[in-house]
N, C-alpha and C. Protein backbone atom coordinates (compact mmCIF):
# COMPACT_ATOMS: atom_id res chain seq x y z
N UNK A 1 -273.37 52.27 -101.98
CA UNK A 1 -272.45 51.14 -101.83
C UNK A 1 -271.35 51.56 -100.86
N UNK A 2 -270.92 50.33 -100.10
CA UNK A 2 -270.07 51.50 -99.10
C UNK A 2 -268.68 51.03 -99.51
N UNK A 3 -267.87 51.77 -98.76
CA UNK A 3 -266.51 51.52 -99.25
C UNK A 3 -265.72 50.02 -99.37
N UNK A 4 -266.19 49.35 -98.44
CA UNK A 4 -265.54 48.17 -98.40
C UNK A 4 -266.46 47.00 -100.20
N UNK A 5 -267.16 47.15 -99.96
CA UNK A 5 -267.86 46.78 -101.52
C UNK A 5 -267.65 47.34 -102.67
N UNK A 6 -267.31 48.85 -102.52
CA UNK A 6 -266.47 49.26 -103.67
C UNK A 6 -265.31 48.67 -104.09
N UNK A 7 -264.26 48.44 -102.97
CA UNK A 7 -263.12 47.87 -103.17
C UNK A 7 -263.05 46.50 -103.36
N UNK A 8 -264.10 45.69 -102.93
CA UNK A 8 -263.97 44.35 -103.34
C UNK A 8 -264.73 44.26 -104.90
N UNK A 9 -265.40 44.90 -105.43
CA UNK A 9 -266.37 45.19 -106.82
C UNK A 9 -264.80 45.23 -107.67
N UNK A 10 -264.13 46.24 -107.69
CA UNK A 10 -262.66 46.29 -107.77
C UNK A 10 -261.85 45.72 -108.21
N UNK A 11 -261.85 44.92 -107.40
CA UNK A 11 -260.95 43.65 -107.18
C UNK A 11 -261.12 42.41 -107.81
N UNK A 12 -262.66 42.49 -107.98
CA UNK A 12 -263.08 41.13 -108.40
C UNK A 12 -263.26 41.49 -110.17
N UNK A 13 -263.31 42.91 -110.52
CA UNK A 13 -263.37 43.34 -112.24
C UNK A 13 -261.99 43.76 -112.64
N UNK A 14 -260.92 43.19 -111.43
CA UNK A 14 -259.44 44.09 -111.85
C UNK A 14 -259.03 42.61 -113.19
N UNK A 15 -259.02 43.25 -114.15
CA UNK A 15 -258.36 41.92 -115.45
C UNK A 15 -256.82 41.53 -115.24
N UNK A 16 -256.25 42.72 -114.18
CA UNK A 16 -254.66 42.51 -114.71
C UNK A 16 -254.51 41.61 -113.22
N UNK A 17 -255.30 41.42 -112.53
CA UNK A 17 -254.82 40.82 -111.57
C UNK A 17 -255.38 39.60 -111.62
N UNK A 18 -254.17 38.47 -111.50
CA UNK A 18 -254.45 36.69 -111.61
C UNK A 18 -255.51 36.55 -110.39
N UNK A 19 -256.56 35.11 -110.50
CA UNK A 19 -256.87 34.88 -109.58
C UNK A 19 -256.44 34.60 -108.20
N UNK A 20 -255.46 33.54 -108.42
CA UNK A 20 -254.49 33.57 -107.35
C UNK A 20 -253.89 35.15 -105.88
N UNK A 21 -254.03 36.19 -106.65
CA UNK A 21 -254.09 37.31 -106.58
C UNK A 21 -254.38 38.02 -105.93
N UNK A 22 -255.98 38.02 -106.27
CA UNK A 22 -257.38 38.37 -105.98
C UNK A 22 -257.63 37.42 -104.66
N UNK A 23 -257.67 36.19 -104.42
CA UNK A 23 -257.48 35.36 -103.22
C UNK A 23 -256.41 35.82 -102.31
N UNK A 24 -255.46 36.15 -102.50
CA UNK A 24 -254.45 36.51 -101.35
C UNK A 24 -254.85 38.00 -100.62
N UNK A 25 -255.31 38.87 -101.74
CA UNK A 25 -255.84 40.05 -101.41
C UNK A 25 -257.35 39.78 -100.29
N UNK A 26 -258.04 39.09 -100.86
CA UNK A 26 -259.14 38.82 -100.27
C UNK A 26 -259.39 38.22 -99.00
N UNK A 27 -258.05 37.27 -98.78
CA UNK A 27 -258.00 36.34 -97.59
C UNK A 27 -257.20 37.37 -96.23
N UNK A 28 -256.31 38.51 -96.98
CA UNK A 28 -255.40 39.48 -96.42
C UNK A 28 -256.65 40.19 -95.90
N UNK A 29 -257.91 40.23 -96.33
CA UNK A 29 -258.74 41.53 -95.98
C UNK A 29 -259.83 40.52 -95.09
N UNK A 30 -259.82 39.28 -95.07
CA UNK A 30 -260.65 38.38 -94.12
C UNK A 30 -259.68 38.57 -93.29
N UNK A 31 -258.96 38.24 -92.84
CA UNK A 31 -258.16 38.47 -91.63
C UNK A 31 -257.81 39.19 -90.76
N UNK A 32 -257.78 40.73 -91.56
CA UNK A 32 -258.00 41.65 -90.83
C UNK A 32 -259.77 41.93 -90.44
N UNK A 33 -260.78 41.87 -90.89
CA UNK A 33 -261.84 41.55 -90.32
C UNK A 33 -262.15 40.31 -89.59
N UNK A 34 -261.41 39.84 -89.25
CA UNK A 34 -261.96 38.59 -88.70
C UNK A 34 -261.03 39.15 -87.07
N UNK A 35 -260.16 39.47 -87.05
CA UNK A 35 -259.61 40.44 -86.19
C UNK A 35 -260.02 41.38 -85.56
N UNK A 36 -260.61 42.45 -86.75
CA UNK A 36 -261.70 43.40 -86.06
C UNK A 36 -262.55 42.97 -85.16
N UNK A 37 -263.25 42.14 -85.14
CA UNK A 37 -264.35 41.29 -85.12
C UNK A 37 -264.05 40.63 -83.93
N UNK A 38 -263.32 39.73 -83.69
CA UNK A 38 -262.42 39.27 -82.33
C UNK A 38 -262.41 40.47 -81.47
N UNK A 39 -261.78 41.79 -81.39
CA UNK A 39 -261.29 42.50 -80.35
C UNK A 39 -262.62 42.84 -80.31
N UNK A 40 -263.83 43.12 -81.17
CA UNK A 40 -264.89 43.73 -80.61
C UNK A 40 -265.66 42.57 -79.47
N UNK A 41 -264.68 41.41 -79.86
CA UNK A 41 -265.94 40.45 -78.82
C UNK A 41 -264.81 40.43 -77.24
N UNK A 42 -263.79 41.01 -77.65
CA UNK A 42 -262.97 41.34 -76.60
C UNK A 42 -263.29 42.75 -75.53
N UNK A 43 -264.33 43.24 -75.84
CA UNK A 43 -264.59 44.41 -75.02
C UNK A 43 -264.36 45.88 -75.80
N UNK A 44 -263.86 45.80 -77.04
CA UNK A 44 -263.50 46.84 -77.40
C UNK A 44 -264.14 46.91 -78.88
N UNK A 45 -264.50 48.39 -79.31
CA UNK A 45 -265.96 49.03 -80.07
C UNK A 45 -265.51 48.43 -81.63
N UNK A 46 -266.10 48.03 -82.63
CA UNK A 46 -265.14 48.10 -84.27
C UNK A 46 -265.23 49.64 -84.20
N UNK A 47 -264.55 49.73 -85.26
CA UNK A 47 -264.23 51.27 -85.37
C UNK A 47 -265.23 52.18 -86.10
N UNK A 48 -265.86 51.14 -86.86
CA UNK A 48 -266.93 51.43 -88.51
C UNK A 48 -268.16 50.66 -88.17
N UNK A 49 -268.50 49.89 -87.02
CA UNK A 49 -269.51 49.83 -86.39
C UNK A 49 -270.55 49.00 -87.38
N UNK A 50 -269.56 47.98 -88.49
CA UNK A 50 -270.34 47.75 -89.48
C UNK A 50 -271.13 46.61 -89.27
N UNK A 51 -270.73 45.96 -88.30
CA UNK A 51 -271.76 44.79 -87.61
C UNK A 51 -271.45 43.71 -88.53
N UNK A 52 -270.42 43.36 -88.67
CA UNK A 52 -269.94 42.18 -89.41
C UNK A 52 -270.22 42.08 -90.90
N UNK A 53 -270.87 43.25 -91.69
CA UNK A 53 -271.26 43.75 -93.09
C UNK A 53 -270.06 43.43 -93.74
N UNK A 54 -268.87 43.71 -93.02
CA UNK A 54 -267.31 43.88 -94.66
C UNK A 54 -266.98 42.53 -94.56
N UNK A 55 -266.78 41.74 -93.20
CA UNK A 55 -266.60 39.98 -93.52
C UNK A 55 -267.85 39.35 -94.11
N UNK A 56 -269.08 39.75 -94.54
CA UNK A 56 -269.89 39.25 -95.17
C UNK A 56 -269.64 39.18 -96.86
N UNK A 57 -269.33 40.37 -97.08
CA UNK A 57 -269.25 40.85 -98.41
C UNK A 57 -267.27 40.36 -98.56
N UNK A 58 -267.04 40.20 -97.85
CA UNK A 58 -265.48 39.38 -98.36
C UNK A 58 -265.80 38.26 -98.59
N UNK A 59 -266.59 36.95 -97.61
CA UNK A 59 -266.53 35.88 -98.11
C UNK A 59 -267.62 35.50 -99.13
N UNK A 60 -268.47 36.60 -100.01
CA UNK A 60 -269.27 36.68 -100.71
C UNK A 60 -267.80 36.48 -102.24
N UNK A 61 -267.50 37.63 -101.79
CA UNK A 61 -266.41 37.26 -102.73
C UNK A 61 -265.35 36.29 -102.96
N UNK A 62 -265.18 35.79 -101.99
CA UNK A 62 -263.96 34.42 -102.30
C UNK A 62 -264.87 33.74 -102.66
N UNK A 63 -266.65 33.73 -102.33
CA UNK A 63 -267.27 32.20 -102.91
C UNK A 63 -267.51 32.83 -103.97
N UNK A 64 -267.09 33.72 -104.86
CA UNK A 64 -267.16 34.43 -106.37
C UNK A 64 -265.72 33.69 -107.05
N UNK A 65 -264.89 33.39 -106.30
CA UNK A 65 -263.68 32.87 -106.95
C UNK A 65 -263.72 31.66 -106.32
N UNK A 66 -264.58 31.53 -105.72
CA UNK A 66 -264.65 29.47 -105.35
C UNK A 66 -263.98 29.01 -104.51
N UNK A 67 -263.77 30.41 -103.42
CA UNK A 67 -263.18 29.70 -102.31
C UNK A 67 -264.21 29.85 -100.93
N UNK A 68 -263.42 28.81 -100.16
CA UNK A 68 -264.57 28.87 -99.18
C UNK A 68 -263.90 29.91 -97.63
N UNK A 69 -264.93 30.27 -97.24
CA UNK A 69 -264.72 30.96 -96.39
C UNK A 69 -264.16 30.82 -95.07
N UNK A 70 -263.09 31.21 -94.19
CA UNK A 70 -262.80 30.40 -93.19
C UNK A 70 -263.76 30.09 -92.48
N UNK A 71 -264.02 28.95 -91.35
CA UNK A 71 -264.92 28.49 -91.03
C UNK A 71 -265.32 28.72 -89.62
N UNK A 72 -263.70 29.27 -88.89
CA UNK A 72 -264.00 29.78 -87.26
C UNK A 72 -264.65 31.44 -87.31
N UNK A 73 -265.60 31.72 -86.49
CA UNK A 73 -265.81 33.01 -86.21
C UNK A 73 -264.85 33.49 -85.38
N UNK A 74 -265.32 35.02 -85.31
CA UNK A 74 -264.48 36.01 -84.23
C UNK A 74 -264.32 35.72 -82.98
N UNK A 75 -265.15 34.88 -82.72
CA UNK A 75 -264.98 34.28 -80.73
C UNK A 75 -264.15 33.00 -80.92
N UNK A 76 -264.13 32.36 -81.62
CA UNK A 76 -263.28 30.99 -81.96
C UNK A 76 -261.90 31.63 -81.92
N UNK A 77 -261.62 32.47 -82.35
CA UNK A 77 -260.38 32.58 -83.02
C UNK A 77 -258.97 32.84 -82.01
């Protein structure tokens, strides 16, 4: 399991943290991948080379808390 799925596994079994929470955390960590993701379509390498794997498994998880995923990709943005 790689690190970024560890931490969202985490996140999504943390009890002390409200949903509300867990969404701000989650949307905080789409954004910065959705960023990553942008500069790589900007000419420049991701760093972890994960091929869009950690924004997959983030909006796996907001549709675990019933939210939907933003809807522009990394070239839209």
């Amino acid at each position: 399991m790689s690190h970024m799925k560890r931490r969202l596994v985490t996140i999504l079994k943390n009890n002390r943290m409200a949903a509300d929470e867990k969404i701000n955390v989650l949307r905080q960590m789409e954004a910065d991948s959705l960023s990553k993701e942008r500069s790589a379509t900007e000419g420049m390498t991701p760093v972890d080379g994960d091929d869009g794997e950690d924004l997959h498994a983030i909006e796996m998880a907001l549709r675990k808390l019933g939210q939907r995923p933003v809807e522009s990709g990394a070239a839209t943005l």
